[in-house]
C-alpha atoms as a PDB file:
ATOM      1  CA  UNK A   1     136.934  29.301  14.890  1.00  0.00           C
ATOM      2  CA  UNK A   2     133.996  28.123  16.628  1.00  0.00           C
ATOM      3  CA  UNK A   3     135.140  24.965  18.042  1.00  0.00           C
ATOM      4  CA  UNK A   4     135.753  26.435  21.484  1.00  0.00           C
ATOM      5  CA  UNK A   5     132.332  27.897  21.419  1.00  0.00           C
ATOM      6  CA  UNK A   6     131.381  24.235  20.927  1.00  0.00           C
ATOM      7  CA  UNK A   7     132.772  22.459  23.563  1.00  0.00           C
ATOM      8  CA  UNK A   8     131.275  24.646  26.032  1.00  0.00           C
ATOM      9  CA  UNK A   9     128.169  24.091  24.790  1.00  0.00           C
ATOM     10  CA  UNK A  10     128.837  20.464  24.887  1.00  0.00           C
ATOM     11  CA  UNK A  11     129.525  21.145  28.449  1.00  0.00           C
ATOM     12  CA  UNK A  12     126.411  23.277  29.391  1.00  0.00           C
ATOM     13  CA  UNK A  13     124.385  20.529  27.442  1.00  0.00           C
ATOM     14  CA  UNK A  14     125.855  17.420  28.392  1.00  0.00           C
ATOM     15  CA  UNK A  15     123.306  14.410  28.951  1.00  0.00           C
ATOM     16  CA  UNK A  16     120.855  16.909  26.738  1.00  0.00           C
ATOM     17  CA  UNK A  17     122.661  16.706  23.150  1.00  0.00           C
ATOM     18  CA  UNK A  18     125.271  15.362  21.317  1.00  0.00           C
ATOM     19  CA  UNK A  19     127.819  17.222  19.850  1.00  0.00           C
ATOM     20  CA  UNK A  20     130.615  16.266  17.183  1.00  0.00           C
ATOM     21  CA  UNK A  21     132.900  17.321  14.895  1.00  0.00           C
ATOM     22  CA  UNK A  22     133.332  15.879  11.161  1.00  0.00           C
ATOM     23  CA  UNK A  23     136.292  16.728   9.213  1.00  0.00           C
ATOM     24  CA  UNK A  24     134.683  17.165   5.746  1.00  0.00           C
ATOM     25  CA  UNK A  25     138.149  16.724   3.342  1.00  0.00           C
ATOM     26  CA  UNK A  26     138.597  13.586   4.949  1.00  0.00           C
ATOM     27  CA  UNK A  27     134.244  12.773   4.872  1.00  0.00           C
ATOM     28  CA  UNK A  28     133.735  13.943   1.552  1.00  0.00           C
ATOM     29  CA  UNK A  29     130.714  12.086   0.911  1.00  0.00           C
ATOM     30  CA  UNK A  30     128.923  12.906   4.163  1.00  0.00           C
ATOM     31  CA  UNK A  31     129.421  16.979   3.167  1.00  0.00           C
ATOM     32  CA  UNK A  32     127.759  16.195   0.248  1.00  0.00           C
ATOM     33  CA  UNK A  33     125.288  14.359   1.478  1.00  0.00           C
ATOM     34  CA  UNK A  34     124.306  17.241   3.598  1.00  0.00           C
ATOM     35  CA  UNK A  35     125.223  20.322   0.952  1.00  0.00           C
ATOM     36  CA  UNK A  36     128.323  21.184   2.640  1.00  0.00           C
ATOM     37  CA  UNK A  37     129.623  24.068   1.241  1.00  0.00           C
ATOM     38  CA  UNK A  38     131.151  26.433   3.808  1.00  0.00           C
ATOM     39  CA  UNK A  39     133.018  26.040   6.716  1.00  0.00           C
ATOM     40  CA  UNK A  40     131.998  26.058   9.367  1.00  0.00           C
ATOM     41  CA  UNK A  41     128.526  24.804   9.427  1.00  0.00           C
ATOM     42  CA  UNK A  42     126.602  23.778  12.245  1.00  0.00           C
ATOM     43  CA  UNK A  43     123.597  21.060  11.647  1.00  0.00           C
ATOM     44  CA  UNK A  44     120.957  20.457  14.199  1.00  0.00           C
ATOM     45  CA  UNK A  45     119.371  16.925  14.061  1.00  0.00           C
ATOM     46  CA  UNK A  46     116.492  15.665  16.334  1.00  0.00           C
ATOM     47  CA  UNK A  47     115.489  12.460  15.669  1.00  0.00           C
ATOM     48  CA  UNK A  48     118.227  11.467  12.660  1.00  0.00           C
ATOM     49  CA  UNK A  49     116.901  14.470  10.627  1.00  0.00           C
ATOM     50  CA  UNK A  50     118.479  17.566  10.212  1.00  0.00           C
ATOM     51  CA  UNK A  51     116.097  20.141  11.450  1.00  0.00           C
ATOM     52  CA  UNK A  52     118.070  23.377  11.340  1.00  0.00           C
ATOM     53  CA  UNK A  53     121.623  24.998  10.086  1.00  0.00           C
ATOM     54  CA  UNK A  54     123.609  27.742  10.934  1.00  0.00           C
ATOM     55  CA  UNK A  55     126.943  28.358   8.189  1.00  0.00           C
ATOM     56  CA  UNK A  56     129.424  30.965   9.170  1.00  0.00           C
ATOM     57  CA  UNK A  57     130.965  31.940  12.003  1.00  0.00           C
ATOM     58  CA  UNK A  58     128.597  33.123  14.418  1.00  0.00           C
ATOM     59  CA  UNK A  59     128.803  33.986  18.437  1.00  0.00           C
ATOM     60  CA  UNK A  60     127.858  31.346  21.065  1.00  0.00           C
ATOM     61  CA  UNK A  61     124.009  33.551  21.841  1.00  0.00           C
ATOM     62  CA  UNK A  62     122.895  32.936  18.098  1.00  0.00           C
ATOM     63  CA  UNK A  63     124.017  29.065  18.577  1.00  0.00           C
ATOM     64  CA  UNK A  64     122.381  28.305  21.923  1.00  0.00           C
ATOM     65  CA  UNK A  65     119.282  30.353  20.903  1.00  0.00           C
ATOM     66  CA  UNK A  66     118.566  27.670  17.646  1.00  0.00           C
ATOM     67  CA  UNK A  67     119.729  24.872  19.841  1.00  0.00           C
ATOM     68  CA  UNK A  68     117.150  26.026  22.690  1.00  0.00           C
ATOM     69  CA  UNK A  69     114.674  26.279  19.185  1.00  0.00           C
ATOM     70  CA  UNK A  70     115.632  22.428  18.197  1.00  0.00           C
ATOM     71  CA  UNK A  71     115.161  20.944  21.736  1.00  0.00           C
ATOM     72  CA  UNK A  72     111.542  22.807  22.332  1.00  0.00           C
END
C-alpha cells in the first residue's frame, strides 16, 4: 500500500537516507526483534537505533513530516 509512497521518498531523499523493505514472514526474527505486529510499519533509525515508528497506512505528508523530525 505504501510502497510507492516509499520509493519516491527514496527518490526525494537519495544520498540523505536509506530506505528498505523487509519481508517479515520470511524475517521472522527481525519483526520480533522490533515488535512487529502490523503491516505496514515504518521504523526510523539514526544512528543503528530506532528513533521513531509510524504503523498503518498513512499518506506520504505524515511520512516526510517524521522523517524531516528524525533527520533534525
Amino acid at each position: 500500500m505504501i510502497a510507492p509512497i516509499l520509493e519516491e521518498i527514496a527518490g526525494e531523499y537519495n544520498g540523505k537516507v536509506k530506505v528498505t523493505k523487509l519481508d517479515v514472514d520470511s524475517n521472522n526474527q527481525t519483526a520480533a526483534r522490533y515488535s512487529i505486529m502490523s503491516i505496514p510499519s515504518v521504523l526510523f533509525f539514526r544512528g543503528g537505533q530506532v528513533v521513531d515508528q509510524i504503523v498503518g497506512a498513512v499518506p506520504k505528508a505524515q511520512l516526510t513530516a517524521r522523517l524531516q523530525k528524525v533527520l533534525a
